[in-house]
PDB file of N, CA and C in Angstrom:
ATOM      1  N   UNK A   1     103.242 127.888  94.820  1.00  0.00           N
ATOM      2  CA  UNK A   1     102.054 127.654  95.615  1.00  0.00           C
ATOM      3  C   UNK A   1     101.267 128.942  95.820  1.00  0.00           C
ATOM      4  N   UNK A   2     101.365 129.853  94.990  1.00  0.00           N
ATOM      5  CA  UNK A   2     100.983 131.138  95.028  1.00  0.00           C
ATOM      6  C   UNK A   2      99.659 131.154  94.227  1.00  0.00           C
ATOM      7  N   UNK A   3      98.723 130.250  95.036  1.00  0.00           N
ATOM      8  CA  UNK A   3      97.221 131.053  94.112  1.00  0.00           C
ATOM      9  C   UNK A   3      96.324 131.695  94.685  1.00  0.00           C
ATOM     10  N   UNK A   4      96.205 132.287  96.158  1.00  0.00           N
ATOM     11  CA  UNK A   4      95.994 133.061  96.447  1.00  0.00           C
ATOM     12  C   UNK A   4      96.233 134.505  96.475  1.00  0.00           C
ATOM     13  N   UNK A   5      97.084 134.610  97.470  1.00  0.00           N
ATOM     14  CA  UNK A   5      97.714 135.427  97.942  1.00  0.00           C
ATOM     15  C   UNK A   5      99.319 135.758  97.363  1.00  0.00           C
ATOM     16  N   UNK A   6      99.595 136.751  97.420  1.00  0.00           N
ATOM     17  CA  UNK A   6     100.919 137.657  96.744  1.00  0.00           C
ATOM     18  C   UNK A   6     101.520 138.794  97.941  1.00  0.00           C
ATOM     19  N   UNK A   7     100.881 138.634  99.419  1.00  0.00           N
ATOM     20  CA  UNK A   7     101.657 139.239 100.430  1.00  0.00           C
ATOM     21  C   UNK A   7     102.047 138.247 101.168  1.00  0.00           C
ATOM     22  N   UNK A   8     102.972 138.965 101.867  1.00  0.00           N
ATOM     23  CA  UNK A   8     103.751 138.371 103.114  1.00  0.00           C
ATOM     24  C   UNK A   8     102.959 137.560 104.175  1.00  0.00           C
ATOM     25  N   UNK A   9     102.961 136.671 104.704  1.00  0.00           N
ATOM     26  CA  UNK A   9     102.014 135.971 106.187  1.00  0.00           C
ATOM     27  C   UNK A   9     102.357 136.770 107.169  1.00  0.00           C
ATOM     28  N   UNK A  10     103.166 137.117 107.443  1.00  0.00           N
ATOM     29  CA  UNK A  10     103.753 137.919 108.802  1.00  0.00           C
ATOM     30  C   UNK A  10     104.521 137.054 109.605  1.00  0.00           C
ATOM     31  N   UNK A  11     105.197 136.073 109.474  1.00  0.00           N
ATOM     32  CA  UNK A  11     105.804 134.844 110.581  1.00  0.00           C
ATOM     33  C   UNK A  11     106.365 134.021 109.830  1.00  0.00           C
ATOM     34  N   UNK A  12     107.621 134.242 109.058  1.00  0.00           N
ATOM     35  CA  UNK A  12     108.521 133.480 108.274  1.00  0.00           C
ATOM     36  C   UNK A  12     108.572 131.968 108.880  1.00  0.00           C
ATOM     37  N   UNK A  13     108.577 131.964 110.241  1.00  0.00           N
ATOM     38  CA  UNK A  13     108.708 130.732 111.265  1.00  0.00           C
ATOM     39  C   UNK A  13     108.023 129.804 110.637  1.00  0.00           C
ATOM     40  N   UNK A  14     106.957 129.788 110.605  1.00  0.00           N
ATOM     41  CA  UNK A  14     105.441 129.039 109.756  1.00  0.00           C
ATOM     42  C   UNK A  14     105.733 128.509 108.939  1.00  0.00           C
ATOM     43  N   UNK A  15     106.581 129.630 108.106  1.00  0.00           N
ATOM     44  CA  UNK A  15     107.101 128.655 106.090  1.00  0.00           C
ATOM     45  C   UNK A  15     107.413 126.959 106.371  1.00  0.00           C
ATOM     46  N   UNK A  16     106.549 126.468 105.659  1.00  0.00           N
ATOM     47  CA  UNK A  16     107.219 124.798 105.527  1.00  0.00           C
ATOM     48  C   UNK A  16     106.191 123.565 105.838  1.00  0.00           C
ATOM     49  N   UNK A  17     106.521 122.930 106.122  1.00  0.00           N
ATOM     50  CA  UNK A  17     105.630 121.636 106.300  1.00  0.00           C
ATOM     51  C   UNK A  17     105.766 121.355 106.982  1.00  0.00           C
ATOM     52  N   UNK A  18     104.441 120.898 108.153  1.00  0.00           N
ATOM     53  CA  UNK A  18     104.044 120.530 109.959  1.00  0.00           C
ATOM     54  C   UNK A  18     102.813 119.439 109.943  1.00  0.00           C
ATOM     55  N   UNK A  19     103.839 118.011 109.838  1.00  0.00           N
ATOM     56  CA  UNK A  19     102.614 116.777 110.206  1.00  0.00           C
ATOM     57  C   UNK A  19     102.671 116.874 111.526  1.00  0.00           C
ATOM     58  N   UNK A  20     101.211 116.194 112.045  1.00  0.00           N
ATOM     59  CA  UNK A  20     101.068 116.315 113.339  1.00  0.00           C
ATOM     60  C   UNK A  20     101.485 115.127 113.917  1.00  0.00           C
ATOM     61  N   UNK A  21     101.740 115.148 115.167  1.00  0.00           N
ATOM     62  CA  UNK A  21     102.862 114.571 116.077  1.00  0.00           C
ATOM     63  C   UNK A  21     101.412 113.967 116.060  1.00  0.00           C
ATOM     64  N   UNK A  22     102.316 112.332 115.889  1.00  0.00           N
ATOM     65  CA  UNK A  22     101.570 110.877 116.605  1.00  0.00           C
ATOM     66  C   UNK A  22     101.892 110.750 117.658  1.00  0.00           C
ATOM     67  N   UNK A  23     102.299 111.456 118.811  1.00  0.00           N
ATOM     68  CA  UNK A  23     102.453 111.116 120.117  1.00  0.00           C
ATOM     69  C   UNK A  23     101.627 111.724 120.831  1.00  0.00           C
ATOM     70  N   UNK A  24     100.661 113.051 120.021  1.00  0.00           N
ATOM     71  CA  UNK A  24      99.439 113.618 120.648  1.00  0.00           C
ATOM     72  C   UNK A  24      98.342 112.931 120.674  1.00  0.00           C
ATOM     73  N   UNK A  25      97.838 111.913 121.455  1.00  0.00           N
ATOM     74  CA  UNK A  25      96.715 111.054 120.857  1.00  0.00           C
ATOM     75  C   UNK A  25      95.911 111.967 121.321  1.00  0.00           C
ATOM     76  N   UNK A  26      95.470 113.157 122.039  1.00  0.00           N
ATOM     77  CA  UNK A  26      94.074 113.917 121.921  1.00  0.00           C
ATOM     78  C   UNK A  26      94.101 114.511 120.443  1.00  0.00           C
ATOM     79  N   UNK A  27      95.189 115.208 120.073  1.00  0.00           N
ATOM     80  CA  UNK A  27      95.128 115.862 118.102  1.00  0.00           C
ATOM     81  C   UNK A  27      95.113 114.736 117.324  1.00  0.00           C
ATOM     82  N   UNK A  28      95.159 113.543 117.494  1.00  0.00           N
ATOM     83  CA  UNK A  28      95.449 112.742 116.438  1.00  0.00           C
ATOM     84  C   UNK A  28      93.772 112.538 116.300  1.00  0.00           C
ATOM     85  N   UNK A  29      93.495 112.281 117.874  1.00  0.00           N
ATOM     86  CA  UNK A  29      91.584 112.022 117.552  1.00  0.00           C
ATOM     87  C   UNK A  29      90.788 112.919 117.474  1.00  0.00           C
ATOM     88  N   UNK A  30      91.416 114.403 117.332  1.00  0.00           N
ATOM     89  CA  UNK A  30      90.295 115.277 117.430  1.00  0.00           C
ATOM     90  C   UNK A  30      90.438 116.045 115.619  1.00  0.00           C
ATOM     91  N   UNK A  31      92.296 115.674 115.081  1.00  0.00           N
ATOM     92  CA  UNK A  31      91.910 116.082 113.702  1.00  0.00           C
ATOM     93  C   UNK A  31      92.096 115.393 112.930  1.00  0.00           C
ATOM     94  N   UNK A  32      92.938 113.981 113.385  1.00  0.00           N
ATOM     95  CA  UNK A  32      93.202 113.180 112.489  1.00  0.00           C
ATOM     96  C   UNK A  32      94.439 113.240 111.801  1.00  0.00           C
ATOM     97  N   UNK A  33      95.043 112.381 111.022  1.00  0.00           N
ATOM     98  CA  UNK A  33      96.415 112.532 110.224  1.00  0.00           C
ATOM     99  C   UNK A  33      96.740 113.959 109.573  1.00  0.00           C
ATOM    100  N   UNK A  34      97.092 114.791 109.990  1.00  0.00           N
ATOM    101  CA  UNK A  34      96.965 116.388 109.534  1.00  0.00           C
ATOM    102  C   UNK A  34      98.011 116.588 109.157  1.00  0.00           C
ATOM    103  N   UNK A  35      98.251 117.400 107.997  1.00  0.00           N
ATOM    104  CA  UNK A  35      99.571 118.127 107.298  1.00  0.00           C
ATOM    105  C   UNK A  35      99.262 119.365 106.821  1.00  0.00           C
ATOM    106  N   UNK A  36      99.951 120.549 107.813  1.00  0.00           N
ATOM    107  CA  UNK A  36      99.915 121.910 107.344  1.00  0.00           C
ATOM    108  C   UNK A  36     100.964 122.484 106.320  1.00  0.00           C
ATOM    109  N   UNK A  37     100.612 123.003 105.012  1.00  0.00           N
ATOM    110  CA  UNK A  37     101.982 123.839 104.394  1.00  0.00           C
ATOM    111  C   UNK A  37     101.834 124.869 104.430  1.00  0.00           C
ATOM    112  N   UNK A  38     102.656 125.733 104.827  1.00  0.00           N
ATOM    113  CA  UNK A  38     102.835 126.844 104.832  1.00  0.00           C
ATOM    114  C   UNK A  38     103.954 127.554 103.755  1.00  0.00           C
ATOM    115  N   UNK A  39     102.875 128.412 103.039  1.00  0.00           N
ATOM    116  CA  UNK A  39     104.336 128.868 101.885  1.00  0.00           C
ATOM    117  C   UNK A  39     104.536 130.601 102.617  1.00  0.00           C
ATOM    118  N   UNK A  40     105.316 131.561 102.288  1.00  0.00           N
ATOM    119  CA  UNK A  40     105.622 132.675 102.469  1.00  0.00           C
ATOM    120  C   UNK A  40     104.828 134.268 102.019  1.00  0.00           C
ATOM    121  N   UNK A  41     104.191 133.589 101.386  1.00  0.00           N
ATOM    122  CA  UNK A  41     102.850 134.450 100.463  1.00  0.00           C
ATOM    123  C   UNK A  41     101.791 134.527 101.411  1.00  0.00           C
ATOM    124  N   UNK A  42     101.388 133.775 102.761  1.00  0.00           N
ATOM    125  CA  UNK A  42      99.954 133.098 103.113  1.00  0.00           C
ATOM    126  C   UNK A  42      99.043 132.037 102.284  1.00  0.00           C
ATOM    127  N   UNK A  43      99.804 131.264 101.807  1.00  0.00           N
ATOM    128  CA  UNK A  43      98.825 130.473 101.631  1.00  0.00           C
ATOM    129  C   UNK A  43      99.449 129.060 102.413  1.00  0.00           C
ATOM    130  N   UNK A  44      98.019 128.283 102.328  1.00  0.00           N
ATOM    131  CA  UNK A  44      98.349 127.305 103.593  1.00  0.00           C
ATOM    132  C   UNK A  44      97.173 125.726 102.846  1.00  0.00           C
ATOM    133  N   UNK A  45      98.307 124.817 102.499  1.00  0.00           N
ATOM    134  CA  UNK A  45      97.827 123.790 102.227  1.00  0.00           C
ATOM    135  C   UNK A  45      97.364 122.725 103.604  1.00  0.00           C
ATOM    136  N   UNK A  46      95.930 122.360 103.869  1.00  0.00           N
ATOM    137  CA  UNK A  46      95.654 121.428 104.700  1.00  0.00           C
ATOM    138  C   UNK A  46      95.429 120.549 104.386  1.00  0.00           C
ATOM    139  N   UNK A  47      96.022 119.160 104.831  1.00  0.00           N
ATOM    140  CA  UNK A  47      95.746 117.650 104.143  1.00  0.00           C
ATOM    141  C   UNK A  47      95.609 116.644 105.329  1.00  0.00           C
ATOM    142  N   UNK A  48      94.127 116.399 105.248  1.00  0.00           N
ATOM    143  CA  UNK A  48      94.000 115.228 106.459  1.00  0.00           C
ATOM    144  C   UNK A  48      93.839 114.029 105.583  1.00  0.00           C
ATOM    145  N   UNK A  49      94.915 112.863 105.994  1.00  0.00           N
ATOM    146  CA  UNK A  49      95.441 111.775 105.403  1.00  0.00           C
ATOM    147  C   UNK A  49      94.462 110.870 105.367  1.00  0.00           C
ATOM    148  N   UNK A  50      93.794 110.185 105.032  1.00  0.00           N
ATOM    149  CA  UNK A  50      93.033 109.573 105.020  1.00  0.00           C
ATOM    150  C   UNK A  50      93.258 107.521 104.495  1.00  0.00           C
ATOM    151  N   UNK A  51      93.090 106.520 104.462  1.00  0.00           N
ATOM    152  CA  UNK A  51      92.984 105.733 104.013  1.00  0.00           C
ATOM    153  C   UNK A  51      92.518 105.557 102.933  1.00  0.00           C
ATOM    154  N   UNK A  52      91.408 105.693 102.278  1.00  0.00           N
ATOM    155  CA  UNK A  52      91.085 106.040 100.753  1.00  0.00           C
ATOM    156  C   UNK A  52      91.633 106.866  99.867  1.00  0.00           C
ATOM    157  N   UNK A  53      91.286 108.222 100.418  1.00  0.00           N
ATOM    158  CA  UNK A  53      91.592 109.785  99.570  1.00  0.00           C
ATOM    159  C   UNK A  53      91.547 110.480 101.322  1.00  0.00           C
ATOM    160  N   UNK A  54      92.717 111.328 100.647  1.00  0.00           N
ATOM    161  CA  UNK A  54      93.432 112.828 101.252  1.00  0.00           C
ATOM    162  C   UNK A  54      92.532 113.638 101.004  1.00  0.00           C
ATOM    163  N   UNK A  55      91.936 114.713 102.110  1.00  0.00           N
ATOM    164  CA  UNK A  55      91.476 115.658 101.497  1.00  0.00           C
ATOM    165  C   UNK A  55      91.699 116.753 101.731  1.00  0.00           C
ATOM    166  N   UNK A  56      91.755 117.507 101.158  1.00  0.00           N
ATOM    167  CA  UNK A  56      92.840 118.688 100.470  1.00  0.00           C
ATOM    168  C   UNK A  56      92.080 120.184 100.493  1.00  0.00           C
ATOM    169  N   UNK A  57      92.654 120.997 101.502  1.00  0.00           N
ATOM    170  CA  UNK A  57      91.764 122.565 101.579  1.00  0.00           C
ATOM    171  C   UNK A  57      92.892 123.338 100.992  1.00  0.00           C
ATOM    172  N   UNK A  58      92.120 124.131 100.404  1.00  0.00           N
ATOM    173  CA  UNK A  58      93.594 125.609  99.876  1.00  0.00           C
ATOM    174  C   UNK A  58      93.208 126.784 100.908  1.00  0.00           C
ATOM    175  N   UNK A  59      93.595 126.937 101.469  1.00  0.00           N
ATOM    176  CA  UNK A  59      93.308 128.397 102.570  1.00  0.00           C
ATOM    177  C   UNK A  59      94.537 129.181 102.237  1.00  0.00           C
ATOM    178  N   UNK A  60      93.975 130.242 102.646  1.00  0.00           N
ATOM    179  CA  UNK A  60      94.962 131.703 103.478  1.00  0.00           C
ATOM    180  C   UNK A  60      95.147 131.600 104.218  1.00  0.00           C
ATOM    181  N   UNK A  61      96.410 132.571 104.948  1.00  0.00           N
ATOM    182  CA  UNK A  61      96.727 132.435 106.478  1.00  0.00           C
ATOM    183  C   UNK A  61      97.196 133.938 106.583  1.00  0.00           C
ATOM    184  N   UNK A  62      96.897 134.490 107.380  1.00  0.00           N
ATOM    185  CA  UNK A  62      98.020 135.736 107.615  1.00  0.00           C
ATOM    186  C   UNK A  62      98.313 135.288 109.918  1.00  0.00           C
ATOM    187  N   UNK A  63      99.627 135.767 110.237  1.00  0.00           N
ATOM    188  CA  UNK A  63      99.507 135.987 111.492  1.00  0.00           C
ATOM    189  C   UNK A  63      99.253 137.539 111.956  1.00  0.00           C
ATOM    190  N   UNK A  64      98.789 137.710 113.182  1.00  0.00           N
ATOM    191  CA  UNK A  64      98.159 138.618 114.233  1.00  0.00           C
ATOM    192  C   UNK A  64      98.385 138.475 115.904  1.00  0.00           C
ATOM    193  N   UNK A  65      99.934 139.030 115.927  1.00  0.00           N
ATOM    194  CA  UNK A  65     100.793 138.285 117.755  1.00  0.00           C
ATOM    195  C   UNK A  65     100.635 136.936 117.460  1.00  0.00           C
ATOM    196  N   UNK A  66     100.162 136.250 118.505  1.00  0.00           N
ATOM    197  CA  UNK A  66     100.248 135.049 118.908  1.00  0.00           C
ATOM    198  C   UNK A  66      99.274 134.245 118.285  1.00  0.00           C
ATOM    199  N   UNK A  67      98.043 134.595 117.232  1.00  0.00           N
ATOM    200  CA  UNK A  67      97.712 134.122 116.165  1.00  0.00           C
ATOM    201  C   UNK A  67      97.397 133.896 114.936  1.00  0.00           C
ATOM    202  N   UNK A  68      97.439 132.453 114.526  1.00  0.00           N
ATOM    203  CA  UNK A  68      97.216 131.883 112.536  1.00  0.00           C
ATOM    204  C   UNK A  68      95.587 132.832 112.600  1.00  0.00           C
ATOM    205  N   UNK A  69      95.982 133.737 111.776  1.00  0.00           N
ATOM    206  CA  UNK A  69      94.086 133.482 111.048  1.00  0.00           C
ATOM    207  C   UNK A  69      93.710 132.858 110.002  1.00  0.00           C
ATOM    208  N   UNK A  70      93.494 132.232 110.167  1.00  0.00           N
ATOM    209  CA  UNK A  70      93.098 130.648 108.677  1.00  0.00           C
ATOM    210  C   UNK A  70      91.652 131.134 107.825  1.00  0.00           C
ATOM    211  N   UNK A  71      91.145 131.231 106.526  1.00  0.00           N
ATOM    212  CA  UNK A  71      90.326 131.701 105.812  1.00  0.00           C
ATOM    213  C   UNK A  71      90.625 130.264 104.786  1.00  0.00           C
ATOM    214  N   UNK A  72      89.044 129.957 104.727  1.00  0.00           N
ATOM    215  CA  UNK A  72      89.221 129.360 103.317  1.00  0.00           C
ATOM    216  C   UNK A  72      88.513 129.719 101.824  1.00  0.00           C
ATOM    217  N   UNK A  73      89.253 130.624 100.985  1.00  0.00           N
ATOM    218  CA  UNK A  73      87.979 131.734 100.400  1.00  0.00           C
ATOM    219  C   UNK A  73      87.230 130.790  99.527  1.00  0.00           C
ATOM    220  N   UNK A  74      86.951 129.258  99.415  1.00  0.00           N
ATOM    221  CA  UNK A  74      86.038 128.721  98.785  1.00  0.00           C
ATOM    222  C   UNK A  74      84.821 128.897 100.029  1.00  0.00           C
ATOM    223  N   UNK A  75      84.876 129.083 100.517  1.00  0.00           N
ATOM    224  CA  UNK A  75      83.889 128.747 101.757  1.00  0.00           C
ATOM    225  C   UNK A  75      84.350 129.869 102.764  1.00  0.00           C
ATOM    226  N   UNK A  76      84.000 131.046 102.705  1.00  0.00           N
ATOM    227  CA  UNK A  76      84.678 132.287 103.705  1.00  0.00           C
ATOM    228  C   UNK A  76      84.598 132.112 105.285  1.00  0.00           C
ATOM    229  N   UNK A  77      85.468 131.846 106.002  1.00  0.00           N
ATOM    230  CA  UNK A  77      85.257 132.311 107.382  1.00  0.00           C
ATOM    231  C   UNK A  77      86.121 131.850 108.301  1.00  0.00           C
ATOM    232  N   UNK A  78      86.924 133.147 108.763  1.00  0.00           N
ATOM    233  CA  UNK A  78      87.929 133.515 109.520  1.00  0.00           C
ATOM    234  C   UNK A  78      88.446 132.413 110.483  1.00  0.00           C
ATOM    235  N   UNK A  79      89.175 131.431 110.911  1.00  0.00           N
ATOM    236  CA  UNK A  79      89.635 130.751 112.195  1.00  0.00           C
ATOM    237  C   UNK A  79      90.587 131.441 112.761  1.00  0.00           C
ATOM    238  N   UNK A  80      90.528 131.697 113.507  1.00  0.00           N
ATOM    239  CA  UNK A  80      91.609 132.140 114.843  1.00  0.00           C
ATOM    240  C   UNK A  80      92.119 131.350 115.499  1.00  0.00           C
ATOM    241  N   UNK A  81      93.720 131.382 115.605  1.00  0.00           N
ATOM    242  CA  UNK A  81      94.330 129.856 116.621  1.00  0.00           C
ATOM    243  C   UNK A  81      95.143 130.582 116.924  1.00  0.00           C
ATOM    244  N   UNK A  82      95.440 130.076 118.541  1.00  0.00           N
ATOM    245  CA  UNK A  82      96.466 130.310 119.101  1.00  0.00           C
ATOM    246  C   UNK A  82      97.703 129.941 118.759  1.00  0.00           C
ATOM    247  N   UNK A  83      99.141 130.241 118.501  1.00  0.00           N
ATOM    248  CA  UNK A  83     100.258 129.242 118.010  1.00  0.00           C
ATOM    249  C   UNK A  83     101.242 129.992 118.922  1.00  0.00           C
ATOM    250  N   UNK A  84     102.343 128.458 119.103  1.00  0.00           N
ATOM    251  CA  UNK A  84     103.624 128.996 119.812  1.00  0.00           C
ATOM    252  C   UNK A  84     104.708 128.119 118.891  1.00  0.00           C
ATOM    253  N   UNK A  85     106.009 128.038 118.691  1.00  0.00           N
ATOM    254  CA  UNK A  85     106.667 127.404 118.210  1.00  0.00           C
ATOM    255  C   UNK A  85     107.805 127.380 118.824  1.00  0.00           C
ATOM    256  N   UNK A  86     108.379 126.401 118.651  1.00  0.00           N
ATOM    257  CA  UNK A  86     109.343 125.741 119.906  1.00  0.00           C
ATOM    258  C   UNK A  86     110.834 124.701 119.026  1.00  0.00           C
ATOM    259  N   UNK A  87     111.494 125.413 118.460  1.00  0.00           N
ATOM    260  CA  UNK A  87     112.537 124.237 117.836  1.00  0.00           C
ATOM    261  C   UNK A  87     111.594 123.875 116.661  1.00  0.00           C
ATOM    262  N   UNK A  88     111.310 122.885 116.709  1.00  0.00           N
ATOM    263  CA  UNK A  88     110.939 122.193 115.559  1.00  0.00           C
ATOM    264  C   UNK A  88     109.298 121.769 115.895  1.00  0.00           C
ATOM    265  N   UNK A  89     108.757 122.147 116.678  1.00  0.00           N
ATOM    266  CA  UNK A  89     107.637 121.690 117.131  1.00  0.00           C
ATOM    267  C   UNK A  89     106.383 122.756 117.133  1.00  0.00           C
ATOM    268  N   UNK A  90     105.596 122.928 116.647  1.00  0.00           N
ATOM    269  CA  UNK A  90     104.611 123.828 116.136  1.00  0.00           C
ATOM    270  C   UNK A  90     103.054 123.575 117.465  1.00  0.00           C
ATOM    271  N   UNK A  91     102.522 124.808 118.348  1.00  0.00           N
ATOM    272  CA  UNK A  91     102.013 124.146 118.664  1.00  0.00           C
ATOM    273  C   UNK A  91     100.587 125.225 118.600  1.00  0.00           C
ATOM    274  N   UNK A  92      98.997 124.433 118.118  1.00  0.00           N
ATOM    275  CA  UNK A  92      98.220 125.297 117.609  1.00  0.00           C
ATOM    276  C   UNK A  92      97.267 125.097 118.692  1.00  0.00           C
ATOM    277  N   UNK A  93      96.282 125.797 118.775  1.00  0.00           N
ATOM    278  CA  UNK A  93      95.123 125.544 119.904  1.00  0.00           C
ATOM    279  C   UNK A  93      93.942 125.838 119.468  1.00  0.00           C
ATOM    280  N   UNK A  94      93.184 124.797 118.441  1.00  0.00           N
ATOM    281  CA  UNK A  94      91.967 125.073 117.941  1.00  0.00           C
ATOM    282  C   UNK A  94      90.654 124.749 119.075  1.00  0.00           C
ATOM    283  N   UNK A  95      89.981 126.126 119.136  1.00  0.00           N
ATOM    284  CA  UNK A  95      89.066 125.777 119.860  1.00  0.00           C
ATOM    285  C   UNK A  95      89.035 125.376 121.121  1.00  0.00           C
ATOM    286  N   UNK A  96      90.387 125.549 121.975  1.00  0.00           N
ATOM    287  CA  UNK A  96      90.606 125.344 123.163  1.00  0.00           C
ATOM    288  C   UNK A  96      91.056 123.721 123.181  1.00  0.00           C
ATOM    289  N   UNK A  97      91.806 122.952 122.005  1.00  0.00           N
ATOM    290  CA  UNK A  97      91.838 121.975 122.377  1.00  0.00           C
ATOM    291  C   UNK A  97      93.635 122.148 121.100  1.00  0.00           C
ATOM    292  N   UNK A  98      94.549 121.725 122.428  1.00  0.00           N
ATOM    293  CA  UNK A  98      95.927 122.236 121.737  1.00  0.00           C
ATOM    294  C   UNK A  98      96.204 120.901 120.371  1.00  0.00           C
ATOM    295  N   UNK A  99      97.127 121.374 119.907  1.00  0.00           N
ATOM    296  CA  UNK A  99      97.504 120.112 119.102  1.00  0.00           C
ATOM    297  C   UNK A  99      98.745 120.714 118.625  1.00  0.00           C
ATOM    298  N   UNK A 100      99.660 119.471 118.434  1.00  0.00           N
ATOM    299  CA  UNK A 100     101.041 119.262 118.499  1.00  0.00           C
ATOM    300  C   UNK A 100     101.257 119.461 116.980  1.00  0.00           C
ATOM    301  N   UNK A 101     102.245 119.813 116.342  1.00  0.00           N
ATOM    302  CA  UNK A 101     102.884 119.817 114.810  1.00  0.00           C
ATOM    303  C   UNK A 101     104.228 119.489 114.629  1.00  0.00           C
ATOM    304  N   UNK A 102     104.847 118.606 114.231  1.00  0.00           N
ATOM    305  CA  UNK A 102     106.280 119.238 114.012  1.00  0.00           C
ATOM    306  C   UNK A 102     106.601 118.851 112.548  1.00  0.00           C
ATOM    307  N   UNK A 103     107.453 120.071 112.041  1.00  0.00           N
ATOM    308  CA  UNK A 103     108.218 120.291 111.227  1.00  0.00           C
ATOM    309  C   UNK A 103     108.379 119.013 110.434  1.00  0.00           C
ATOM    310  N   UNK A 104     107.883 118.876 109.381  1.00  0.00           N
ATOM    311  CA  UNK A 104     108.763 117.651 108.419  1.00  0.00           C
ATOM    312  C   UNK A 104     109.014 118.066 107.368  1.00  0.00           C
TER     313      UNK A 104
END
């Protein structure tokens, strides 16, 4: 999954795959069926599930303390999120509005 990036993310924790918890109904309606991958390089597959077609971002990620900085270099520009992680449960805060992840 290395077509970006060839350094480290900074937060081994991250490595892996985080659908978002259907028990958040504010994240479920504010991003929808969401699946983050995270590989070890920084790069970061986003897939909001859709009924027709999935649609599919290739971003970067590096962490910075307590946050993802998300880049998508087809389209440049920086996101900043808050993240905490908890067991198996990933939790991000886009834009002041939290949303739940866990691990699958």
């Amino acid at each position: 999954m290395s077509w970006f990036s060839k350094k480290s993310s900074g937060d081994d924790r991250l490595v892996g795959r985080w659908a978002i918890d259907p028990t958040d109904a504010a994240a479920v309606e504010a991003f929808g069926d969401a699946v983050m991958e995270f590989d070890d390089k920084g790069n970061l597959i986003y897939i909001v599930k859709a009924d027709d077609k999935d649609q599919v971002m290739l971003m970067t990620y590096r962490v910075s303390g307590d946050h993802i900085i998300t880049d998508q270099p087809s389209a440049p520009d920086p996101q900043k999120s808050r993240f905490t992680i908890d067991g198996d449960m990933l939790t991000l805060e886009f834009d002041g509005q939290p949303a739940r992840f866990r691990r699958s």
